[in-house]
C-alpha atoms as a PDB file:
ATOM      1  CA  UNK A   1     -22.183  -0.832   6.221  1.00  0.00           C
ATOM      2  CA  UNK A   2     -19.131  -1.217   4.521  1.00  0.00           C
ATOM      3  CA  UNK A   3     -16.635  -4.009   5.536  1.00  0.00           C
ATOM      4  CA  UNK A   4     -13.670  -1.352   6.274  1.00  0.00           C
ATOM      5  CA  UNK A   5     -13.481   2.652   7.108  1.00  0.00           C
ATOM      6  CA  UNK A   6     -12.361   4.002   4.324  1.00  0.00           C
ATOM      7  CA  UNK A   7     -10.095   6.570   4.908  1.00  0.00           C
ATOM      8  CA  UNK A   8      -9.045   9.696   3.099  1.00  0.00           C
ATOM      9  CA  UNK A   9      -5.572  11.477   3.942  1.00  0.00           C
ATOM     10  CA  UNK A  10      -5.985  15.476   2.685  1.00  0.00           C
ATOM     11  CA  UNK A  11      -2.527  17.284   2.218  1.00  0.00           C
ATOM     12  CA  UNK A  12      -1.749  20.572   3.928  1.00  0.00           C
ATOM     13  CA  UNK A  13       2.158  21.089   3.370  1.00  0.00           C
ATOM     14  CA  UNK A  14       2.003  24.886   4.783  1.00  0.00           C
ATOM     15  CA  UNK A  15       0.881  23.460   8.110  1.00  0.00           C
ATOM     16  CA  UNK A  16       4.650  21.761   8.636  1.00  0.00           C
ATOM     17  CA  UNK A  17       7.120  24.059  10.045  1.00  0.00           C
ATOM     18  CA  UNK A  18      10.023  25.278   8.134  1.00  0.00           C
ATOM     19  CA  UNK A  19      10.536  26.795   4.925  1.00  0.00           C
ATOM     20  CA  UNK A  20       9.101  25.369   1.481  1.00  0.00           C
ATOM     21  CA  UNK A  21      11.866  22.713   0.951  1.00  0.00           C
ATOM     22  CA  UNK A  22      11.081  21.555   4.247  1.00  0.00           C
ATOM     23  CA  UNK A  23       7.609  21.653   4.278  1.00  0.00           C
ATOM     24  CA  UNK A  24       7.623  19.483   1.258  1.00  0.00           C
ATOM     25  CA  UNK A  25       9.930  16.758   3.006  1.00  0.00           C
ATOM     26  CA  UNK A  26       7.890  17.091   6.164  1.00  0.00           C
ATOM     27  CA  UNK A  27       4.874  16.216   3.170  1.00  0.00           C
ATOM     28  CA  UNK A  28       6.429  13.276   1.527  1.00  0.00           C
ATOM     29  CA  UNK A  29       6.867  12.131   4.520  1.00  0.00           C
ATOM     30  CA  UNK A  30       3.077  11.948   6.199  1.00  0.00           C
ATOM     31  CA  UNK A  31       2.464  10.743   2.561  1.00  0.00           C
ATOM     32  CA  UNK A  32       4.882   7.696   2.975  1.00  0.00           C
ATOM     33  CA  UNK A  33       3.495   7.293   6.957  1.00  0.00           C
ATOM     34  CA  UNK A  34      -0.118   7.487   5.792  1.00  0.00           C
ATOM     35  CA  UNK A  35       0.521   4.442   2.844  1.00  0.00           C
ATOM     36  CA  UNK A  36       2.434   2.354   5.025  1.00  0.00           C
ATOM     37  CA  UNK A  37      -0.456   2.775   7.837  1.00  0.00           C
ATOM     38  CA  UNK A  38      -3.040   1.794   5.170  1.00  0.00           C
ATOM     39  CA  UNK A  39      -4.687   4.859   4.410  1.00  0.00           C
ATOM     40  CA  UNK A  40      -6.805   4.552   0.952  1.00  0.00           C
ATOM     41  CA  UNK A  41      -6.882   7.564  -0.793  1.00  0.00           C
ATOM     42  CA  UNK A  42      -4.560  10.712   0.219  1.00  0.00           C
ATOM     43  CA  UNK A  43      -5.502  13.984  -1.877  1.00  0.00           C
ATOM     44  CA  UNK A  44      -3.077  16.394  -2.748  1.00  0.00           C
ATOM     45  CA  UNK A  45      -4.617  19.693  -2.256  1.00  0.00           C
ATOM     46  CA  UNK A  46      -1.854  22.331  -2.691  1.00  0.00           C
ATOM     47  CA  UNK A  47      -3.554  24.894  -4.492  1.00  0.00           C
ATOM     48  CA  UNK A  48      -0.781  27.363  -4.404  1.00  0.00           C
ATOM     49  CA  UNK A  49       1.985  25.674  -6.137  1.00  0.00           C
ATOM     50  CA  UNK A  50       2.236  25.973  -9.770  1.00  0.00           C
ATOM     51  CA  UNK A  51       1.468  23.512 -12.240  1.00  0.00           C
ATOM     52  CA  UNK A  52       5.399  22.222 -12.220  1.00  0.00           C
ATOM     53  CA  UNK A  53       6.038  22.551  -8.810  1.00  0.00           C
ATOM     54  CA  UNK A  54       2.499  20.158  -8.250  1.00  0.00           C
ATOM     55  CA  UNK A  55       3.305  17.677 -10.913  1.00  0.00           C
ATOM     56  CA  UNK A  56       6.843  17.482  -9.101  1.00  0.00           C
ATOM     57  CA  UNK A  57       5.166  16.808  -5.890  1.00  0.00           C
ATOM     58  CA  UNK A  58       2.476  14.297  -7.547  1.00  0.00           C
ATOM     59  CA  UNK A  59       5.234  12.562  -8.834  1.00  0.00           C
ATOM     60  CA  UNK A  60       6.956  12.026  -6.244  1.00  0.00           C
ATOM     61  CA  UNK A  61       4.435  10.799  -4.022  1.00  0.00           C
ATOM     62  CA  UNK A  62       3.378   8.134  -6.277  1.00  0.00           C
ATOM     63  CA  UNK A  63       7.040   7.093  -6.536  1.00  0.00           C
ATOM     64  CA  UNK A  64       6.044   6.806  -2.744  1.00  0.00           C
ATOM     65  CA  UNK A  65       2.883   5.118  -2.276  1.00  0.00           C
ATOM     66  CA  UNK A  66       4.403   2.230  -5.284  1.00  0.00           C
ATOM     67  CA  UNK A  67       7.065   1.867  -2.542  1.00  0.00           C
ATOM     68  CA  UNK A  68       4.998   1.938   0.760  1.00  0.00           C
ATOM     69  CA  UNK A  69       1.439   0.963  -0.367  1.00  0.00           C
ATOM     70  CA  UNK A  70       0.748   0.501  -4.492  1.00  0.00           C
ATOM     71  CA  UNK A  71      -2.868  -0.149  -2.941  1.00  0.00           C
ATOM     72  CA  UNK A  72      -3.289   3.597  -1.831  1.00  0.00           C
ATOM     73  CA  UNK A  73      -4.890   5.716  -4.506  1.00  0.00           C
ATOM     74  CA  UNK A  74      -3.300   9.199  -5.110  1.00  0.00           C
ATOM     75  CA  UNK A  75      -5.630  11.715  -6.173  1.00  0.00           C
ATOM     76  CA  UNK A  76      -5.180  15.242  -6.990  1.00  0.00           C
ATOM     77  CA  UNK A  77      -7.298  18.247  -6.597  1.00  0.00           C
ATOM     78  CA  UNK A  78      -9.468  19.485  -9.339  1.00  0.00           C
ATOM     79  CA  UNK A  79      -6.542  19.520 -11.898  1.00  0.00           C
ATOM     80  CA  UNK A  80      -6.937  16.501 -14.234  1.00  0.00           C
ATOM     81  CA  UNK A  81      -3.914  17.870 -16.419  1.00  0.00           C
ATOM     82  CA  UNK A  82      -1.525  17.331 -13.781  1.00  0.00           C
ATOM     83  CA  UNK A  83      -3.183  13.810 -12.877  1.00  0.00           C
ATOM     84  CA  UNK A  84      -2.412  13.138 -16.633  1.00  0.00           C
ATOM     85  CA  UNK A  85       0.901  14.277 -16.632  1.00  0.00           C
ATOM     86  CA  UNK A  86       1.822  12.874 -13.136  1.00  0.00           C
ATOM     87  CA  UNK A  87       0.049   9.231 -14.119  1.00  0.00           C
ATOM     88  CA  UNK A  88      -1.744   9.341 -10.853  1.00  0.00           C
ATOM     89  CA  UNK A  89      -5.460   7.638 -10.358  1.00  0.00           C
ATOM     90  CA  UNK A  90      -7.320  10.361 -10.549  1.00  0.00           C
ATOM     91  CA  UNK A  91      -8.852  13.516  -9.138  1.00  0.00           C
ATOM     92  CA  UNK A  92     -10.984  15.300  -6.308  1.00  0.00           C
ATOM     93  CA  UNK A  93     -13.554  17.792  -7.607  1.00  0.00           C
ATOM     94  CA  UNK A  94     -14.500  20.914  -5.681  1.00  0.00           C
ATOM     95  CA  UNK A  95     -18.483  21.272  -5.906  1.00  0.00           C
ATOM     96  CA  UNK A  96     -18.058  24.293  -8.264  1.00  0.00           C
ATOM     97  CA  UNK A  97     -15.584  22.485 -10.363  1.00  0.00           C
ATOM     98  CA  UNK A  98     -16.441  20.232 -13.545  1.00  0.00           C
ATOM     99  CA  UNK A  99     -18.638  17.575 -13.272  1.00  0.00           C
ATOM    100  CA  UNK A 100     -17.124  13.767 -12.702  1.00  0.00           C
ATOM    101  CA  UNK A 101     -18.756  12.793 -16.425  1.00  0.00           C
ATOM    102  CA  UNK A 102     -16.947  15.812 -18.131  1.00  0.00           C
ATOM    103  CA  UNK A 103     -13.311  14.109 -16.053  1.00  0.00           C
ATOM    104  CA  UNK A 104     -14.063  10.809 -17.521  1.00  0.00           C
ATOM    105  CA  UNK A 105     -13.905  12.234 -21.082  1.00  0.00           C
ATOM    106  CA  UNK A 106     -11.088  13.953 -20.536  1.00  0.00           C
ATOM    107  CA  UNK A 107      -9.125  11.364 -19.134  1.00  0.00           C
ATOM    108  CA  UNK A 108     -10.730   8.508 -21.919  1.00  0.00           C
ATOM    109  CA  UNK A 109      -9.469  10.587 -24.718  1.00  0.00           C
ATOM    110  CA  UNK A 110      -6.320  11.295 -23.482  1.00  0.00           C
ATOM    111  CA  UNK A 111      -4.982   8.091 -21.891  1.00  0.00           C
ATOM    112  CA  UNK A 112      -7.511   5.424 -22.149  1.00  0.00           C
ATOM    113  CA  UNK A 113      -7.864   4.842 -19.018  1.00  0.00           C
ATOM    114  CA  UNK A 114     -10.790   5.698 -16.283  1.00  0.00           C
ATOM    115  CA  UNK A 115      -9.586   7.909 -13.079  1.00  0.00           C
ATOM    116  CA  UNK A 116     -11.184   7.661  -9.592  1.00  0.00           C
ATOM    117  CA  UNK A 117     -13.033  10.617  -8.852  1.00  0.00           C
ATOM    118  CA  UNK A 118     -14.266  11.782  -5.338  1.00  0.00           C
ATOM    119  CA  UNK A 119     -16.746  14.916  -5.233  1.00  0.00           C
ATOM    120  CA  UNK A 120     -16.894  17.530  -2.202  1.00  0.00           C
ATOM    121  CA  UNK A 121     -20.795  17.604  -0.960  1.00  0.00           C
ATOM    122  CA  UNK A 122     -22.315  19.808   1.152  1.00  0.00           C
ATOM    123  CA  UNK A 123     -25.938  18.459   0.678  1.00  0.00           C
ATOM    124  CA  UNK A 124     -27.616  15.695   0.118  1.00  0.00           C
ATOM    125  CA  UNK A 125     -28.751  17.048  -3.266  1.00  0.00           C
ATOM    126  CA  UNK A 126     -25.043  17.338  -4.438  1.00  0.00           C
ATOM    127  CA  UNK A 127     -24.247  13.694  -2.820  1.00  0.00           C
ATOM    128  CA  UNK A 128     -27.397  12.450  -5.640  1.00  0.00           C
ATOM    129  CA  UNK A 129     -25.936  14.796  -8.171  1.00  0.00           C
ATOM    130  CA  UNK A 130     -22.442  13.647  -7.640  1.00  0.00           C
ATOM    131  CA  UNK A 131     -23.538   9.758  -7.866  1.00  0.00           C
ATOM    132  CA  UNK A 132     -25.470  10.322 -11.028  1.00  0.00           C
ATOM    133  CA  UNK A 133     -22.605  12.408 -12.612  1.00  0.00           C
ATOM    134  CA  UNK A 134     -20.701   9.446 -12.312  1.00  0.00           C
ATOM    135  CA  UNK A 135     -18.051  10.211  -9.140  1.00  0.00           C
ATOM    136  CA  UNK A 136     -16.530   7.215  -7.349  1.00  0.00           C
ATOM    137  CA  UNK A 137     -17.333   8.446  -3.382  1.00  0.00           C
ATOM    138  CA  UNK A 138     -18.325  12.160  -2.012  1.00  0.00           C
ATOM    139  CA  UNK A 139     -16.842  14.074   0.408  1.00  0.00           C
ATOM    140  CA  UNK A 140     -19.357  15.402   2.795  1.00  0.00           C
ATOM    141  CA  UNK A 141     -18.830  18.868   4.688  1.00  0.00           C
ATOM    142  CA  UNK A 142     -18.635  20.533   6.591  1.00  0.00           C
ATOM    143  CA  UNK A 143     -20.291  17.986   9.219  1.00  0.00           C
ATOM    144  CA  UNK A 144     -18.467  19.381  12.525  1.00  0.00           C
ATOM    145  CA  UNK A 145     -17.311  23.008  13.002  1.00  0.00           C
ATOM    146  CA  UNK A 146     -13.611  23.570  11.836  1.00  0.00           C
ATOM    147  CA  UNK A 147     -11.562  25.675  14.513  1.00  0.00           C
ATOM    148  CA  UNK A 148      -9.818  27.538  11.681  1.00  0.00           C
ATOM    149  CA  UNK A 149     -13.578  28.341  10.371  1.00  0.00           C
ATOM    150  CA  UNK A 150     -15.475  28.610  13.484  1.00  0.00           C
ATOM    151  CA  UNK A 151     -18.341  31.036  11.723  1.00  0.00           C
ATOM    152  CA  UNK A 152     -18.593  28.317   8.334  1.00  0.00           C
ATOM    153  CA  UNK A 153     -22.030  26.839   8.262  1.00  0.00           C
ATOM    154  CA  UNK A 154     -21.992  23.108   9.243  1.00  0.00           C
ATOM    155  CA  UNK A 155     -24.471  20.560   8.176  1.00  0.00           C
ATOM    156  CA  UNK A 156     -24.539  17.781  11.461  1.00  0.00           C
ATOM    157  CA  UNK A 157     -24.661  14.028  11.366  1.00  0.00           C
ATOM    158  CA  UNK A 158     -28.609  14.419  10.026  1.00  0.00           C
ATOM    159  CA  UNK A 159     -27.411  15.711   6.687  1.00  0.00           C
ATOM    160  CA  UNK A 160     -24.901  13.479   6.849  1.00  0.00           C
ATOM    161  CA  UNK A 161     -27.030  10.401   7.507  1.00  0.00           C
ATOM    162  CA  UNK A 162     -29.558  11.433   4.982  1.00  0.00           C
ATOM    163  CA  UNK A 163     -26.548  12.289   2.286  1.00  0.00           C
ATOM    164  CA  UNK A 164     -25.528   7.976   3.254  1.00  0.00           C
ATOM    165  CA  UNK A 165     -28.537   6.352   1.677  1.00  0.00           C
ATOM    166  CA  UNK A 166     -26.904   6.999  -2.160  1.00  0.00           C
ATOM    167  CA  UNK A 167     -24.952   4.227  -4.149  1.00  0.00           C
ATOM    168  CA  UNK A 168     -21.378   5.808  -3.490  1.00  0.00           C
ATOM    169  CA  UNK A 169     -19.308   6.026  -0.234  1.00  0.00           C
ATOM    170  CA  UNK A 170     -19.650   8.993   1.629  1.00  0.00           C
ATOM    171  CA  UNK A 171     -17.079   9.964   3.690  1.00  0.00           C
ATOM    172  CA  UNK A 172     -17.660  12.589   6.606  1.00  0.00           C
ATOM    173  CA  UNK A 173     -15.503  15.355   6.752  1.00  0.00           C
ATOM    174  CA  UNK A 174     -14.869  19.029   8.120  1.00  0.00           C
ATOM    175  CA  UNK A 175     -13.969  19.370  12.143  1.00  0.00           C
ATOM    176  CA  UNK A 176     -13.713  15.280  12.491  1.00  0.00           C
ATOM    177  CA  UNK A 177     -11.727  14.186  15.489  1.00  0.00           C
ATOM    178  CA  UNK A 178     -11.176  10.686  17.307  1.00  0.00           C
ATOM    179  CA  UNK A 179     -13.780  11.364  19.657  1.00  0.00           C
ATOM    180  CA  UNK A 180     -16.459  12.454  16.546  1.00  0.00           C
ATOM    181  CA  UNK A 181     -15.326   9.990  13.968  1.00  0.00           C
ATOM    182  CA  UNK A 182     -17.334   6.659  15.768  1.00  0.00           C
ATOM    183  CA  UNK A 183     -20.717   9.205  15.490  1.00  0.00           C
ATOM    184  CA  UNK A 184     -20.330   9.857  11.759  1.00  0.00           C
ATOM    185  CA  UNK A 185     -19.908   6.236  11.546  1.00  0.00           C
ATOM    186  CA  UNK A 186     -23.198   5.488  13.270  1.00  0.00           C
ATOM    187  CA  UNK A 187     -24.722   8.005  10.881  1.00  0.00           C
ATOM    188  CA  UNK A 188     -24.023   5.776   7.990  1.00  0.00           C
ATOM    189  CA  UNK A 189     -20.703   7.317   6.239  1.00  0.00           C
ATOM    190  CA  UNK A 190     -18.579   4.754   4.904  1.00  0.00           C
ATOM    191  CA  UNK A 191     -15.248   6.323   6.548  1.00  0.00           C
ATOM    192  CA  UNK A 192     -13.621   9.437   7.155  1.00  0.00           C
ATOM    193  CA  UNK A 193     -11.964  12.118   5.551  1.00  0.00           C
ATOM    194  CA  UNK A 194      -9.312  14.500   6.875  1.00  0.00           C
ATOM    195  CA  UNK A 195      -6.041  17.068   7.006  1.00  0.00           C
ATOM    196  CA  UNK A 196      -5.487  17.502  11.065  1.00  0.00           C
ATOM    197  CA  UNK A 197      -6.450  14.203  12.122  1.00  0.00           C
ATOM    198  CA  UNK A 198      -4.066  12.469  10.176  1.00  0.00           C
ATOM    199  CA  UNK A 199      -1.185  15.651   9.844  1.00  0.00           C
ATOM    200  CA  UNK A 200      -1.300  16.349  13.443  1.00  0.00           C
ATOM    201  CA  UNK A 201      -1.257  12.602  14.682  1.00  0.00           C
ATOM    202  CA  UNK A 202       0.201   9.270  14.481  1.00  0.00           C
ATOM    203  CA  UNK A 203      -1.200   8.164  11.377  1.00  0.00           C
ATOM    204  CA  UNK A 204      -1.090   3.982  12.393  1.00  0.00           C
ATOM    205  CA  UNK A 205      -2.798   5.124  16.030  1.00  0.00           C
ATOM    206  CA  UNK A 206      -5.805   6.952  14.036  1.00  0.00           C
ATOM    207  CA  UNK A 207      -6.071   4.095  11.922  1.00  0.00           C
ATOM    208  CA  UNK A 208      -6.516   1.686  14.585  1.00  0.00           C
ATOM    209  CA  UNK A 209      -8.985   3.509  16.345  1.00  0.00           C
ATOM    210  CA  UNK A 210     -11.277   4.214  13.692  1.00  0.00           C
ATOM    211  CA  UNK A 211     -11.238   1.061  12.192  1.00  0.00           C
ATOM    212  CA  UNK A 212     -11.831  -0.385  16.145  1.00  0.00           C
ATOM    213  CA  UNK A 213     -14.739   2.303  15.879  1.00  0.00           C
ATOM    214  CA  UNK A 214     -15.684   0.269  12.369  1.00  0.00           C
ATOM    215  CA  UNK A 215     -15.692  -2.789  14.352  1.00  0.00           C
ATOM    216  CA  UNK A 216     -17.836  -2.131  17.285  1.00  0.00           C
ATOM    217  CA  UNK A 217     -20.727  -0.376  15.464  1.00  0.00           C
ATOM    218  CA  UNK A 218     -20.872  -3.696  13.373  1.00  0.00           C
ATOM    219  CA  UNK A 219     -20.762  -6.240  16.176  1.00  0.00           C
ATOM    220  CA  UNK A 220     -23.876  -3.954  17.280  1.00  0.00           C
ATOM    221  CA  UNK A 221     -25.780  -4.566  14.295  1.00  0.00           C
END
């Protein structure tokens, strides 16, 4: 068991009210409420935008997190150009998307440097795959069902347990709410991953309680 819950902040700037301009300060400023409550990783996943308008907004939320929280890892999703270009840590891979090994070339011969990588999973097979490919932690979903995708087939804290056993982090994610989270912890994922939990919620109060949750499954042990 790992000694925190790691947690994992997913972006969702069309769920804020408003137009686009505010929608993207709503955004920024989850981003900077997430760092300063000690989220580790938030993931830009604003597949819409263009390539400017997402290296605007990557670069501005690390100009954020080196404010709030240099310790929070920025990652983007699936486009390592715009990680590049924005100098953030690294990426998050869709299942269908490149594999982490073909990202760490990439990156190597155009920087130098080695990105963090997380993986989406949705078996146990692609957790293995993603560990031997090289990825940093997987993503595991859907484990709940998701109210917006009531009809998407969900894989339940068995996959999830069995997915746990591999040599990277496995965070749960898909449907995941305060009263869930302490289960998937039980089942042996290293923390949680999420949009609504952390969009629709104080960020500091969800952190508490799932690290709490952290906390009493270890004093069990």
């Amino acid at each position: 068991m790992p000694k925190d819950c790691i947690l994992y902040y997913i972006t969702d700037r069309k769920a804020f009210p408003g137009d686009e301009r505010a929608r993207r300060a709503h955004l920024l400023n989850k981003i900077a409420e997430a760092a300063t409550a000690g989220v580790h990783y938030i993931q830009i996943r604003e597949k819409d935008l263009t390539p400017r308008e997402l290296e605007s907004l990557a670069r501005d939320a690390a100009a954020i997190l080196k404010l709030h929280s240099p310790a929070t890892t920025l990652l983007i999703n699936s486009r390592s150009d715009i990680a590049l270009s924005a100098n953030t840590a690294g990426v998050h891979l869709p299942s269908n998307d490149i594999s982490s090994a073909d990202v760490r070339a990439i990156f190597s011969n155009a920087s130098g440097r080695q990105p963090i990588i997380s993986v989406s999973c949705h078996s146990p097979q692609e957790v293995a795959q993603a560990a031997n490919n090289g990825a940093d932690l997987a993503l595991f979903a859907p484990v709940f069902e998701k109210k917006d995708a009531p009809r998407l087939t969900t894989h339940g804290l068995a996959a999830l347990q069995q997915s746990s056993g591999e040599k990277i982090p496995v965070l749960a994610l898909g449907g995941i709410t305060l009263h869930n989270a302490a289960a998937c912890l039980q089942a042996g994922a290293s923390g949680i991953a999420a949009i609504r939990l952390f969009q629709e919620n104080e960020i500091a109060a969800v952190v508490r309680r799932l690290r709490n949750s952290m906390d009493l499954l270890r004093g069990s042990i």
